[in-house]
Protein backbone atom coordinates (compact mmCIF):
# COMPACT_ATOMS: atom_id res chain seq x y z
CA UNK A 1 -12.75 8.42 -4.22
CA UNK A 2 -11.05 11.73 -3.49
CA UNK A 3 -11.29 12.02 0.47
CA UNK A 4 -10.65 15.67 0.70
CA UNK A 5 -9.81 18.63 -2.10
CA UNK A 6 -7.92 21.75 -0.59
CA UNK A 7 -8.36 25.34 -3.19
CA UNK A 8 -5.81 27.99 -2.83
CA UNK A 9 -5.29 30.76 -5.32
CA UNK A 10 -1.63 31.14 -7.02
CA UNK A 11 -0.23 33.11 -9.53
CA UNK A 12 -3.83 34.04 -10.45
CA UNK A 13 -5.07 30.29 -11.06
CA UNK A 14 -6.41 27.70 -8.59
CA UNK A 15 -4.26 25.28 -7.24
CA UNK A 16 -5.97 22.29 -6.32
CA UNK A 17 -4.97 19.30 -4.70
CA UNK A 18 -7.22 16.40 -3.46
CA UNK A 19 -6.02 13.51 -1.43
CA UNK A 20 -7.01 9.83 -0.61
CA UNK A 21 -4.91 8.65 2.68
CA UNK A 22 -1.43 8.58 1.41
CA UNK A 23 -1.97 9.81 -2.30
CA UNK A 24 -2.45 13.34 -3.72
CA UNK A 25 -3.41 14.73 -7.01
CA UNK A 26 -2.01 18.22 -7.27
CA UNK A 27 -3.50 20.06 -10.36
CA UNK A 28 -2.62 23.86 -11.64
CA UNK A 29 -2.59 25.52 -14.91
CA UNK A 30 1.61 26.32 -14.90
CA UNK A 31 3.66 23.25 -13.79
CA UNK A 32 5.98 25.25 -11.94
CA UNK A 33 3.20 26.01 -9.20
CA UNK A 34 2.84 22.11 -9.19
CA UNK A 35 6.45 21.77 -9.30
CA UNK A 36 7.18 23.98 -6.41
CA UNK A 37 4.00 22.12 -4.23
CA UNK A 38 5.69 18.45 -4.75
CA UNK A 39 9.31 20.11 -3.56
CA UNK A 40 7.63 21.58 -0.53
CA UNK A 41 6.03 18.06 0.08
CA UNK A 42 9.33 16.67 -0.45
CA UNK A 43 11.37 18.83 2.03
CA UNK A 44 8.34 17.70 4.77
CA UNK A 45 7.75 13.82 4.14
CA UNK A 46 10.12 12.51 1.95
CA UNK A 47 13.02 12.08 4.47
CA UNK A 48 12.58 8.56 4.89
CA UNK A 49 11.47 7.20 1.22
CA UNK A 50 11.43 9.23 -1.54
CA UNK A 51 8.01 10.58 -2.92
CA UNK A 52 6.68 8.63 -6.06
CA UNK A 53 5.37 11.22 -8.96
CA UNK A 54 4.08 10.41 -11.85
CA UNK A 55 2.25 13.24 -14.78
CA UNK A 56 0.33 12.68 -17.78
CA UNK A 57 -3.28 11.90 -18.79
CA UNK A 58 -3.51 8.45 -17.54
CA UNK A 59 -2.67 7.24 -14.22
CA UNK A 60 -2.85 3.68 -12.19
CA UNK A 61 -4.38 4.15 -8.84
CA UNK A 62 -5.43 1.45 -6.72
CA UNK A 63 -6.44 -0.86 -8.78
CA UNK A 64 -8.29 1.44 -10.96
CA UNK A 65 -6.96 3.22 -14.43
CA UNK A 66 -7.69 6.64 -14.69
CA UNK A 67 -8.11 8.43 -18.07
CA UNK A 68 -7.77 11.92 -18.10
CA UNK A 69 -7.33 12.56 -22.37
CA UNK A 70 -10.80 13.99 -22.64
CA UNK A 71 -10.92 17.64 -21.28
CA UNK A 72 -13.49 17.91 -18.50
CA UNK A 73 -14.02 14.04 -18.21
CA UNK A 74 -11.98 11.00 -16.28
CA UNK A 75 -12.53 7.61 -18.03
CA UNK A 76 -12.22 5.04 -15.20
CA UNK A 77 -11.78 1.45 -15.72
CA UNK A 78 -10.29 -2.05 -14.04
CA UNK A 79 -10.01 -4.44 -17.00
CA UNK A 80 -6.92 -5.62 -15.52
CA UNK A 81 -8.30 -6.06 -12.00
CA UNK A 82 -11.34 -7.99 -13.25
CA UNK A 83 -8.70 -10.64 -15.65
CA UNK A 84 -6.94 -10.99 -12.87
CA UNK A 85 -9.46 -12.23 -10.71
CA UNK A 86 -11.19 -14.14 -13.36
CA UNK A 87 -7.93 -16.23 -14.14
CA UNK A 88 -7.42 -16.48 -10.59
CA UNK A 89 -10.94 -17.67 -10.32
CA UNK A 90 -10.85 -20.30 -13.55
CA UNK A 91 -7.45 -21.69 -12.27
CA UNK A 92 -8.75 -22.25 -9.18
CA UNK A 93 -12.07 -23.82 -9.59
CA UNK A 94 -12.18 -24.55 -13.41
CA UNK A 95 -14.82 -21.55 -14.08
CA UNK A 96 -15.90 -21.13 -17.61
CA UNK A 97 -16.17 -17.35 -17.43
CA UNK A 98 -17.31 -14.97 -20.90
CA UNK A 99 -16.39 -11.23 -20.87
CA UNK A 100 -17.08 -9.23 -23.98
């Protein structure tokens, strides 16, 4: 998913940010080092729309929810996507569809 990841060393940790066309995850042990990384982004592409930032351990990407609560894993899942199209699908064409 991640189209690129970029490593640079601050403040004695790894800063890490990976990006997918217009999207970034920026990752670092002291949020200030984050912080300071979305301000610099800011000052460069934000002139004509503001940036959109969100934190936290779960995050809606595409059309994909990613769970980041368990250390060391991501829990990925589209439960809403796949509703979505199945009620699309039903009121269109009167599908009997079962999802457990």
């Amino acid at each position: 998913m991640i189209h690129a990841w970029q490593t640079k060393l601050l403040k004695r940790e790894n800063a890490q940010i990976g990006w997918h066309f217009d999207d970034l995850k920026i990752s670092h042990q002291d949020r200030t080092v984050e912080d300071h990384v979305i301000n610099l982004l800011e000052l460069e592409f934000a002139m004509e729309a503001p940036l959109t930032k969100t934190r936290g351990k779960i995050h809606d990407y595409l059309v994909l929810v990613l769970d980041f609560y368990i250390p060391g894993m991501v829990k990925i899942a589209m439960k809403e996507y796949v509703r979505e199209i199945i009620s699309e699908a039903q009121g269109a064409h009167q599908l009997e569809i079962i999802c457990s």
